[in-house]
C-alpha atoms as a PDB file:
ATOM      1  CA  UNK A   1       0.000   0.000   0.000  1.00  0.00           C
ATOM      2  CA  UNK A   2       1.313   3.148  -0.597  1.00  0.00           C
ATOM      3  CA  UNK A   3      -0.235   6.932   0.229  1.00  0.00           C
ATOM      4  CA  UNK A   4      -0.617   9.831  -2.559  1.00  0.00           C
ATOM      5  CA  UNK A   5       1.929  11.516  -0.677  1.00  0.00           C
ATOM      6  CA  UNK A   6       5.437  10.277  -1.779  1.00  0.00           C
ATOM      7  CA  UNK A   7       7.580  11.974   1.232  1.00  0.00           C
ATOM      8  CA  UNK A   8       4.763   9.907   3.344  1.00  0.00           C
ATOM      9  CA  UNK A   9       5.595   7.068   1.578  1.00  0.00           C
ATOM     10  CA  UNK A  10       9.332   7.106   1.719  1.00  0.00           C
ATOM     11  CA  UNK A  11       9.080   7.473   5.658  1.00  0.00           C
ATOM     12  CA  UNK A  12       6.905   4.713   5.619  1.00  0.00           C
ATOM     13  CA  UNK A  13       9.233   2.738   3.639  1.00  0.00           C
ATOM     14  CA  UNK A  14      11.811   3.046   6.222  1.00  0.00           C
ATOM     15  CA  UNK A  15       9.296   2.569   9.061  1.00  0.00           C
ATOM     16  CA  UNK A  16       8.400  -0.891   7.287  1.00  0.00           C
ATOM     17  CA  UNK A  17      11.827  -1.840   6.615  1.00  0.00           C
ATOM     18  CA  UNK A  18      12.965  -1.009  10.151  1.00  0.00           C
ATOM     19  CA  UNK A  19      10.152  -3.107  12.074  1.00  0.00           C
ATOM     20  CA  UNK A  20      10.842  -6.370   9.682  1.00  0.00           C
ATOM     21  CA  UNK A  21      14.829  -6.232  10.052  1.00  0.00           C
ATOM     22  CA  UNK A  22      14.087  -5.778  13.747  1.00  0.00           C
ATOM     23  CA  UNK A  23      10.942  -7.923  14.232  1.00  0.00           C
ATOM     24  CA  UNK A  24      11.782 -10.882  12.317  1.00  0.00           C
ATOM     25  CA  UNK A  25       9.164 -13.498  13.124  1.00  0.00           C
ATOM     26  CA  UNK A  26       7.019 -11.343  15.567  1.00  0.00           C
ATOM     27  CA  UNK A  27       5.892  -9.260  12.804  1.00  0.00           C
ATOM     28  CA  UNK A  28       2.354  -9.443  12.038  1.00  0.00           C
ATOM     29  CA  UNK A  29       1.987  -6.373   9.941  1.00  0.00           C
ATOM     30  CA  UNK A  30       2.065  -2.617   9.839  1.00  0.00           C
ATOM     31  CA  UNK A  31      -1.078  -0.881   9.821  1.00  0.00           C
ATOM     32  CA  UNK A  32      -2.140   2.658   9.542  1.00  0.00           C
ATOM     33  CA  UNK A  33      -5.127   4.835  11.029  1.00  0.00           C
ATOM     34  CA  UNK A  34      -6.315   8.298  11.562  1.00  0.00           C
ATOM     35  CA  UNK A  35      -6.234  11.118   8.534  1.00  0.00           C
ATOM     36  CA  UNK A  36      -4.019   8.648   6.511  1.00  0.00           C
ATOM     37  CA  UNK A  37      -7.037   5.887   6.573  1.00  0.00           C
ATOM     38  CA  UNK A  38      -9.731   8.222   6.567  1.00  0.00           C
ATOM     39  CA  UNK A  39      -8.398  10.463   3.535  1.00  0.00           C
ATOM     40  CA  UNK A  40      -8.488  13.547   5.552  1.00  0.00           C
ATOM     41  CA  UNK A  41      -4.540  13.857   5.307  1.00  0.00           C
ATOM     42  CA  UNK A  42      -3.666  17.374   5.824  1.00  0.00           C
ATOM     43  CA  UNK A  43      -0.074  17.900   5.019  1.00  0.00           C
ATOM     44  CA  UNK A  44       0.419  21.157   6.806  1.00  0.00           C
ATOM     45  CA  UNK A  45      -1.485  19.992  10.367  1.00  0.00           C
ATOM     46  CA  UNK A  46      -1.335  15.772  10.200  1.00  0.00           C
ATOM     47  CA  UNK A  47       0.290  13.385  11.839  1.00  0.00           C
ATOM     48  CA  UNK A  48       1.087   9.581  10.369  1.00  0.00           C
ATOM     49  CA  UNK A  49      -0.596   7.599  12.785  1.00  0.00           C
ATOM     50  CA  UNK A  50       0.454   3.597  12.542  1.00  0.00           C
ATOM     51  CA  UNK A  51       0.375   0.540  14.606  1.00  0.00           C
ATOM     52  CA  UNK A  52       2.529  -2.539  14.040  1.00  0.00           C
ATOM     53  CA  UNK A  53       0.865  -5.415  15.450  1.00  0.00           C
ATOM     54  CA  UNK A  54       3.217  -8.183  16.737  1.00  0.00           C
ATOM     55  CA  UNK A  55       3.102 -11.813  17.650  1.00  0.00           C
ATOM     56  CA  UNK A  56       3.472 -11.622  21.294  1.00  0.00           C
ATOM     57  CA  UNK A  57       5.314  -9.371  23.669  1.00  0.00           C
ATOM     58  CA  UNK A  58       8.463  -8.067  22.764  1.00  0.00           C
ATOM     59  CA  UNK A  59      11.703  -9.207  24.734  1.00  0.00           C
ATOM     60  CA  UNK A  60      14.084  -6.494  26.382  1.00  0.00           C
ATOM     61  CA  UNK A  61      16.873  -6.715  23.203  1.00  0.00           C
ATOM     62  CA  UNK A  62      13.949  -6.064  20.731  1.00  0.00           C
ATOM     63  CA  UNK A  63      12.484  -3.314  22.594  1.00  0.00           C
ATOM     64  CA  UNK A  64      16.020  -2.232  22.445  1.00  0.00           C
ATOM     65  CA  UNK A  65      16.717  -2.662  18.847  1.00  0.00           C
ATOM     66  CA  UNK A  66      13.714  -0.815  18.035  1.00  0.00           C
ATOM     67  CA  UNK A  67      14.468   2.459  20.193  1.00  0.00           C
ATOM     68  CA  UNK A  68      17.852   2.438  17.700  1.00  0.00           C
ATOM     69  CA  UNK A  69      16.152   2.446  14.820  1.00  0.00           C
ATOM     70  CA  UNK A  70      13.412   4.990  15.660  1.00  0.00           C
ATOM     71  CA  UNK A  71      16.546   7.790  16.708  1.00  0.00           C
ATOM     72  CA  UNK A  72      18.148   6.904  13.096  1.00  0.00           C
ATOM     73  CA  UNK A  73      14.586   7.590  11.534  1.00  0.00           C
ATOM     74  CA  UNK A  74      14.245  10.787  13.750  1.00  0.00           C
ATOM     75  CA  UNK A  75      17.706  11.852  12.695  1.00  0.00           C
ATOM     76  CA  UNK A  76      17.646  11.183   9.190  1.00  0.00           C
ATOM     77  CA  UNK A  77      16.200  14.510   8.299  1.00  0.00           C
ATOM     78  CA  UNK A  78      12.938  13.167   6.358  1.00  0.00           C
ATOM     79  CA  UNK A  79      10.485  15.249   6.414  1.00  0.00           C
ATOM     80  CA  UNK A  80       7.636  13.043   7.823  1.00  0.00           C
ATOM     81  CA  UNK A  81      10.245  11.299  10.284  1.00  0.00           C
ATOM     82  CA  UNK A  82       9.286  13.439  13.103  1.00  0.00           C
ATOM     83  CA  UNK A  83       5.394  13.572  12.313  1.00  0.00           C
ATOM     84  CA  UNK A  84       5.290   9.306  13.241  1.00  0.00           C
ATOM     85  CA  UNK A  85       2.831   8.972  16.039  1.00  0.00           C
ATOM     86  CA  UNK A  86       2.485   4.884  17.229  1.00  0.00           C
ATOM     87  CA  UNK A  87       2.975   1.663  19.073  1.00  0.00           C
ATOM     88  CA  UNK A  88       3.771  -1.633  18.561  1.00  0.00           C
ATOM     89  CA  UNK A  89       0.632  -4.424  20.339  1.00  0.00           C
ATOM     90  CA  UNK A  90       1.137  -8.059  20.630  1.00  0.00           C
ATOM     91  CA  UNK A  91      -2.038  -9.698  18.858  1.00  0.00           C
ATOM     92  CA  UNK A  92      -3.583 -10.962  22.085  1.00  0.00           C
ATOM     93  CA  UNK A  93      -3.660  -7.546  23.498  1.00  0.00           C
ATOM     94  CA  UNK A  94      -5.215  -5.753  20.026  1.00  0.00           C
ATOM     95  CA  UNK A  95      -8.145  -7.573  20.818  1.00  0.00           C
ATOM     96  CA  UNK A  96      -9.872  -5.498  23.199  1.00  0.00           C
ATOM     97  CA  UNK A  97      -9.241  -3.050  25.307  1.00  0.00           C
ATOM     98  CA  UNK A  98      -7.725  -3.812  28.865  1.00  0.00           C
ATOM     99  CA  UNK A  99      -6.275  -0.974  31.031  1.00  0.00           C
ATOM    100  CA  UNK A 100      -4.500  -3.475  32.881  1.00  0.00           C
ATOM    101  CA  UNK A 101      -2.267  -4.716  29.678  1.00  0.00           C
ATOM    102  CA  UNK A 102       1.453  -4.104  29.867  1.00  0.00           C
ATOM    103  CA  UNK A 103       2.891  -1.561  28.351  1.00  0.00           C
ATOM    104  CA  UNK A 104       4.237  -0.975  24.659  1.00  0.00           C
ATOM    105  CA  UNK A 105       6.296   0.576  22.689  1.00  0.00           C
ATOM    106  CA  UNK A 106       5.334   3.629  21.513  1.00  0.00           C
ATOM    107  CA  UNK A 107       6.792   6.669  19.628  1.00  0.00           C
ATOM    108  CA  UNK A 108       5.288   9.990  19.432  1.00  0.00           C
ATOM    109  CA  UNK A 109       7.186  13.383  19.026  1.00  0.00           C
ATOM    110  CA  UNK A 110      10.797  12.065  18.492  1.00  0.00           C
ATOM    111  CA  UNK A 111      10.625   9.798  21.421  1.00  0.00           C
ATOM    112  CA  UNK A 112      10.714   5.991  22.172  1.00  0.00           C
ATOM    113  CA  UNK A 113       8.780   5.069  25.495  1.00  0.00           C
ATOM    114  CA  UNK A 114       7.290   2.353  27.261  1.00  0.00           C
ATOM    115  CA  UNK A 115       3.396   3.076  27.901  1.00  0.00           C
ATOM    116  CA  UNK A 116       0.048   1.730  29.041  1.00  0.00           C
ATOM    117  CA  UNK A 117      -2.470   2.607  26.640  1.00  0.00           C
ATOM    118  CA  UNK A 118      -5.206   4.566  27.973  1.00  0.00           C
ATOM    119  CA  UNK A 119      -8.807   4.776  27.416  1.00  0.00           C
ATOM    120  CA  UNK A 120      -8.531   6.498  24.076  1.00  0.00           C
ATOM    121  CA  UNK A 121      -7.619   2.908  22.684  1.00  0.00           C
ATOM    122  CA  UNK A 122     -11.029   1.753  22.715  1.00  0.00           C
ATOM    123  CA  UNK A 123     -11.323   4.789  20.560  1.00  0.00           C
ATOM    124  CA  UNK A 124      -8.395   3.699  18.333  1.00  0.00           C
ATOM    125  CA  UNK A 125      -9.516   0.128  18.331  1.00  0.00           C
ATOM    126  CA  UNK A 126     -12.694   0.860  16.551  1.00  0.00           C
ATOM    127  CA  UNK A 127     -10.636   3.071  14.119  1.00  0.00           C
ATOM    128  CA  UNK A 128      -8.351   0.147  13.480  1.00  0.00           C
ATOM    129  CA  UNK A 129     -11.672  -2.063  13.063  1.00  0.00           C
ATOM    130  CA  UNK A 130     -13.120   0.273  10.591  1.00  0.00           C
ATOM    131  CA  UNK A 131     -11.239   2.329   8.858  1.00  0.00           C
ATOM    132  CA  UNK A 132      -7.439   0.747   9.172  1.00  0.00           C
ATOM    133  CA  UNK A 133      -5.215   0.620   6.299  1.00  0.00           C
ATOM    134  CA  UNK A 134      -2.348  -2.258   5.761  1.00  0.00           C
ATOM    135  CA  UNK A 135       0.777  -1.160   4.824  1.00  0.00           C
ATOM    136  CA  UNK A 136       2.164  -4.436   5.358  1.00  0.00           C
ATOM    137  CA  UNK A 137       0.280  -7.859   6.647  1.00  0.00           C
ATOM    138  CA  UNK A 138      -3.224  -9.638   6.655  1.00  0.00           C
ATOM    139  CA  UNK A 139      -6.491  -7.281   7.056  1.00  0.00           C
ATOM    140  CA  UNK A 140      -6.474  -5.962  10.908  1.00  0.00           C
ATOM    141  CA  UNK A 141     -10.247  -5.835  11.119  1.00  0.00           C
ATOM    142  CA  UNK A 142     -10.673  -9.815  11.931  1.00  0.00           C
ATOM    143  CA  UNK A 143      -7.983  -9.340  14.823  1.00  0.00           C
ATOM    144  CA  UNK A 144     -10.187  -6.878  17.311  1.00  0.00           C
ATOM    145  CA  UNK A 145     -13.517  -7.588  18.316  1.00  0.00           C
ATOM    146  CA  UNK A 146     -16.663  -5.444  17.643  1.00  0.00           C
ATOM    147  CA  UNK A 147     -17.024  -1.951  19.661  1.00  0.00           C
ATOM    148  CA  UNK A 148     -20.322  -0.966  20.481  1.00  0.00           C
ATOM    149  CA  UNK A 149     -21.183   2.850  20.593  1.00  0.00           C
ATOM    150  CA  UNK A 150     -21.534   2.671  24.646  1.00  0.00           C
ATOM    151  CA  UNK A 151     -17.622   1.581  24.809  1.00  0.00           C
ATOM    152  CA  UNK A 152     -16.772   4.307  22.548  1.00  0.00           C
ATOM    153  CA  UNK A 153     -18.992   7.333  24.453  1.00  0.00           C
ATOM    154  CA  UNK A 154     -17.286   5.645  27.771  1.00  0.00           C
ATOM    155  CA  UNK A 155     -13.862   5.841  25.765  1.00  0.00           C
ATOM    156  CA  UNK A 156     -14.174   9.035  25.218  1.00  0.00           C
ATOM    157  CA  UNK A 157     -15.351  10.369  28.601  1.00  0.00           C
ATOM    158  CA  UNK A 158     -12.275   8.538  30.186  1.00  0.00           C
ATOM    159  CA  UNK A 159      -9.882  10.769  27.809  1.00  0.00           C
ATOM    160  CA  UNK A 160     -11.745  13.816  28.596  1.00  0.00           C
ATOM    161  CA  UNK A 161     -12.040  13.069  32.190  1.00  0.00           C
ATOM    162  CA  UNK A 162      -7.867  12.725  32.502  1.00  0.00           C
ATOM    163  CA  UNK A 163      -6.223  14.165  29.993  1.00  0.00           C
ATOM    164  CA  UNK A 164      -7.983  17.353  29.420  1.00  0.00           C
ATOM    165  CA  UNK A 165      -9.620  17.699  32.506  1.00  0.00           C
ATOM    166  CA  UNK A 166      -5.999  18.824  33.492  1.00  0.00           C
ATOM    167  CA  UNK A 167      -5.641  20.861  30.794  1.00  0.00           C
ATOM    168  CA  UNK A 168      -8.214  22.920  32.654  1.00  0.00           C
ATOM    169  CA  UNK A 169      -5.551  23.413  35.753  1.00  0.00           C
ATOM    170  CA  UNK A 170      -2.380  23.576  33.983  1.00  0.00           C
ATOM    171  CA  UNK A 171      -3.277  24.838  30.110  1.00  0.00           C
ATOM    172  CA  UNK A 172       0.711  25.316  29.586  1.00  0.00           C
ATOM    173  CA  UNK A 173       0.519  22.370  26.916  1.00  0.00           C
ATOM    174  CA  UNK A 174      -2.181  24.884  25.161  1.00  0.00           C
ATOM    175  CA  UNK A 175      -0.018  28.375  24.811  1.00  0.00           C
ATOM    176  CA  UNK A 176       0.468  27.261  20.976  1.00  0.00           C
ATOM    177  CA  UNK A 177      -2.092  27.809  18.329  1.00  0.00           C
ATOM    178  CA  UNK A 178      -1.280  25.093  16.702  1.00  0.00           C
ATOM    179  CA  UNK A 179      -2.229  22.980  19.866  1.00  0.00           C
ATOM    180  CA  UNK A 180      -5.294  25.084  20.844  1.00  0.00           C
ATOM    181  CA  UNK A 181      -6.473  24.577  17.412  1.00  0.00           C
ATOM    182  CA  UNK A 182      -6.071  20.592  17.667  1.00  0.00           C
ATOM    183  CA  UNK A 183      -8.010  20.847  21.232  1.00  0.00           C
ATOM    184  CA  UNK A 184     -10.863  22.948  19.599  1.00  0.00           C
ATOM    185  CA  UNK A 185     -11.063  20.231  16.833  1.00  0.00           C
ATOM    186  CA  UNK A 186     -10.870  17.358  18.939  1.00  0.00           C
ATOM    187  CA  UNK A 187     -13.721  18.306  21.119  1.00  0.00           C
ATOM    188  CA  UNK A 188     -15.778  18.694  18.111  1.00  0.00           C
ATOM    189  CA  UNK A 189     -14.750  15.092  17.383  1.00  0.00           C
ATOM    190  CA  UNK A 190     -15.660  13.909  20.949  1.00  0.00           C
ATOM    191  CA  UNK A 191     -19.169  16.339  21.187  1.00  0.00           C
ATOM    192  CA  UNK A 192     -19.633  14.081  17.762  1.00  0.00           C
ATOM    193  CA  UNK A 193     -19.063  11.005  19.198  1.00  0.00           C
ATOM    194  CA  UNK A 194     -20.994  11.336  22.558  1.00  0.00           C
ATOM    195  CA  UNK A 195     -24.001  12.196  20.718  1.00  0.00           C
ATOM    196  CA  UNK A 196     -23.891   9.859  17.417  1.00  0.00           C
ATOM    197  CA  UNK A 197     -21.566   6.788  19.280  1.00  0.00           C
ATOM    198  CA  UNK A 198     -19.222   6.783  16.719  1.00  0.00           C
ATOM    199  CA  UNK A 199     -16.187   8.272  15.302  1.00  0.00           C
ATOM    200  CA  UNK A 200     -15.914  10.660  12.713  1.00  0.00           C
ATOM    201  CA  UNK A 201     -12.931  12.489  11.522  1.00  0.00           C
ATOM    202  CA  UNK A 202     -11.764  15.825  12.619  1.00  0.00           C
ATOM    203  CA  UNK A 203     -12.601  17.599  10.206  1.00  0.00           C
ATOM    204  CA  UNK A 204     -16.384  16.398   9.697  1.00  0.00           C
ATOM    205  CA  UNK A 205     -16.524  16.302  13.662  1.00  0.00           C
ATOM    206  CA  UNK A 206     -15.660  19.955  12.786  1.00  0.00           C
ATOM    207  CA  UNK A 207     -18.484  20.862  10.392  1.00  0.00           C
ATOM    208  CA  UNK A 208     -21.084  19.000  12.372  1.00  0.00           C
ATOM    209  CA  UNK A 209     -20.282  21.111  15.245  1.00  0.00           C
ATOM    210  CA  UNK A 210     -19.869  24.218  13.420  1.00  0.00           C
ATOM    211  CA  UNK A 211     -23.483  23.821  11.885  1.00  0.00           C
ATOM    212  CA  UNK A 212     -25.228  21.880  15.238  1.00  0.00           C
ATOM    213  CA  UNK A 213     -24.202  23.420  18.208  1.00  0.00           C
ATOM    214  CA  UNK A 214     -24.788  27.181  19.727  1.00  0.00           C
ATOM    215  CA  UNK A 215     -23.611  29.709  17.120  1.00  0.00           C
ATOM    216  CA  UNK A 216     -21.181  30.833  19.642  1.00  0.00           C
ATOM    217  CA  UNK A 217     -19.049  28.430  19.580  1.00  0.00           C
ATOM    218  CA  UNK A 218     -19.013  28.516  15.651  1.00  0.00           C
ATOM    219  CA  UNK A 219     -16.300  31.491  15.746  1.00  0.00           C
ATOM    220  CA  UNK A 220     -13.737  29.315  17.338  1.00  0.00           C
ATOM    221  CA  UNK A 221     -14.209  26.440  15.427  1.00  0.00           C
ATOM    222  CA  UNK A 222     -14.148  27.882  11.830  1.00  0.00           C
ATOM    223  CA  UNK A 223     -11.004  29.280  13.012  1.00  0.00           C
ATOM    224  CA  UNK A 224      -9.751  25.782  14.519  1.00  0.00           C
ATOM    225  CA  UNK A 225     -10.906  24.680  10.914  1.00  0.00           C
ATOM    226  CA  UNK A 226      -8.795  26.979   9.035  1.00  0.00           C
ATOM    227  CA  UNK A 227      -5.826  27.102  11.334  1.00  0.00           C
ATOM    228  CA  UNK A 228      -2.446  27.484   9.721  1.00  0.00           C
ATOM    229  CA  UNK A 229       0.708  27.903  10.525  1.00  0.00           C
ATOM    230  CA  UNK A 230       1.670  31.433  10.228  1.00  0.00           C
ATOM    231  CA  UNK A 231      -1.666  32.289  12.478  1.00  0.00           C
ATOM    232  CA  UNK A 232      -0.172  33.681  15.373  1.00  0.00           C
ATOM    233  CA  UNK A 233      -2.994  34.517  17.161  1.00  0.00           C
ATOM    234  CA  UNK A 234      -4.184  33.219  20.403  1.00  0.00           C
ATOM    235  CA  UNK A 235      -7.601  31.585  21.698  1.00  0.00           C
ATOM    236  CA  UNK A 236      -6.160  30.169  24.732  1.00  0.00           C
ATOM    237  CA  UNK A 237      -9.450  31.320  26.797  1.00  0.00           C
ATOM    238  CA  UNK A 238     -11.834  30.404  24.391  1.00  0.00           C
ATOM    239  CA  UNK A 239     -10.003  26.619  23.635  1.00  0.00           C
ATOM    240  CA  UNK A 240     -10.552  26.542  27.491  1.00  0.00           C
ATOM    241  CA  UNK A 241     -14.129  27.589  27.656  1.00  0.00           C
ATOM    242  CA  UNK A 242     -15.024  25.330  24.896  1.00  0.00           C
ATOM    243  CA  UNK A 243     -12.804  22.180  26.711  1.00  0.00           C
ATOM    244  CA  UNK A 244     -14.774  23.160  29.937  1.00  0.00           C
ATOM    245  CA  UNK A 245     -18.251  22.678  27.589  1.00  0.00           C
ATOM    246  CA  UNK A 246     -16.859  19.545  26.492  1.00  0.00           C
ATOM    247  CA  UNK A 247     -16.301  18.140  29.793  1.00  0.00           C
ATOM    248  CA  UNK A 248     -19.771  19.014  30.904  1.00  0.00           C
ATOM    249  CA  UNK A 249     -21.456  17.426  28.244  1.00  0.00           C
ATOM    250  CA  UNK A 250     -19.532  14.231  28.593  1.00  0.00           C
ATOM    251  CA  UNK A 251     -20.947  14.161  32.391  1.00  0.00           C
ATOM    252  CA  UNK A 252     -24.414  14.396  31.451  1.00  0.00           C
ATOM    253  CA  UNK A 253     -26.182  10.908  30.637  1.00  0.00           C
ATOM    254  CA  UNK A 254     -28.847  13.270  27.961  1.00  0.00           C
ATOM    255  CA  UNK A 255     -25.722  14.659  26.191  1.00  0.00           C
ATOM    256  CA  UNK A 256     -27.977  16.378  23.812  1.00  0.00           C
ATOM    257  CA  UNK A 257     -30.103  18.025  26.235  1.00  0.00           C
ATOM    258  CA  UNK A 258     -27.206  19.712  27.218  1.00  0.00           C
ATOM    259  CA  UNK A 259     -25.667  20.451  23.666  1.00  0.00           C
ATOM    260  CA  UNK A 260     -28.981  22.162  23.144  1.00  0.00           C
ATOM    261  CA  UNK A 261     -28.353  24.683  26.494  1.00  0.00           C
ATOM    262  CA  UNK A 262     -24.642  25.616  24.516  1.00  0.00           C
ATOM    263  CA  UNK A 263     -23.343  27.034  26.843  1.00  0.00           C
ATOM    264  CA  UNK A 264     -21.762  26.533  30.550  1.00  0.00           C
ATOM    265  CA  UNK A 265     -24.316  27.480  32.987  1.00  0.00           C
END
């Protein structure tokens, strides 16, 4: 499989390359998800989002090898080298979602860790399910079990309950456009989940919102929309305000009762 974009693909080449020399027999295949899968690459904002599913657990010298080869990739000056956002999952663990699963190897950023995956992986599970892309290996759908729309409304009020509920008490993370812009769209994209129970892209999230809820929110998401990077301006209180809706609605069991209200009283 390869992507219309051939700077994506040559990143992706290496990626591929990299996980088979390393692998060897635990790889099952390298799969791809979010704007990639869903054709909503944008390649000014996006990230390349990518799982490589393995046989089983991955000893210490693998783990190892694989932290090597993911500081050549993020040296080697490609382009999309620093934009790779993933983790490698033993088969038995892709399944279904268990927060009690070891942790994996991820990358995000430019750096190799070990991590637990949260609650947003029910979220990412159904992605994979639906709308994942092989780069490399047998179709990923048949290896993770159904999600129902109740998992994925709980998924998403466990990631707005941690991670941005905090974002509320310490918005440093949010000082940057760029990342108050991806907060403003991905509350659309949860609002559009908690009320339809399924998972739309950024982007659409975006326009549902835009055209559904209170028109005062519609300022600050056309501008989330349109976001670029010479925009220098700043929304910090309104990204907060419309976070601080977000959470709300996720706490209320008639989420659309409370999407009709718009606002935070």
């Amino acid at each position: 499989m390869s992507t219309p974009y051939p700077e994506v693909n040559v990143v992706l080449d290496e990626l591929l390359s990299s996980a088979q020399a390393v692998l060897g027999d635990y790889f099952v295949g390298l799969y791809l998800y979010g704007s990639l899968a869903s054709g909503d690459f944008d390649p000014l904002r996006s990230d390349i989002d990518f799982v490589v599913v393995t046989t089983d657990s991955l000893p210490n010298d693998l783990i190892s090898a694989l932290e090597n080869r993911h500081a050549r990739l993020a040296a080697s000056g490609l382009k999309w080298a620093a934009r790779l956002e993933g983790t490698y999952i033993p088969q038995t663990a892709l399944r279904r979602y268990d927060s009690t699963a070891a942790p994996c190897p991820s990358f995000n950023e430019g750096r190799f860790f070990l991590a637990r995956h949260e609650s947003d992986w029910v979220i990412q599970r159904y992605i994979l399910r639906e709308h994942g892309v092989a780069v490399a290996g047998p179709p990923i759908r048949p290896m993770i079990d159904p999600v129902q729309p109740d998992e994925i409304r709980q998924g998403v009020r466990g990631v707005l309950r941690g991670w941005w509920t905090s974002m509320l008490d310490n918005p440093s993370w949010l000082r940057n456009g760029e990342y108050q812009a991806y907060a403003v769209l991905t509350m659309c994209r949860a609002l559009y989940t908690l009320h339809h129970g399924t998972i739309a892209s950024k982007p659409v999230s975006a326009r549902w919102a835009r055209a559904e809820l209170d028109q005062s929110w519609a300022p600050l998401i056309e501008w989330a929309i349109t976001w670029q990077h010479a925009d220098r301006s700043d929304r910090l209180t309104a990204t907060l305000d419309f976070i601080r809706y977000t959470v709300k609605c996720s706490e209320h069991d008639d989420v659309d009762s409370y999407l009709d209200r718009g606002g935070l009283s």
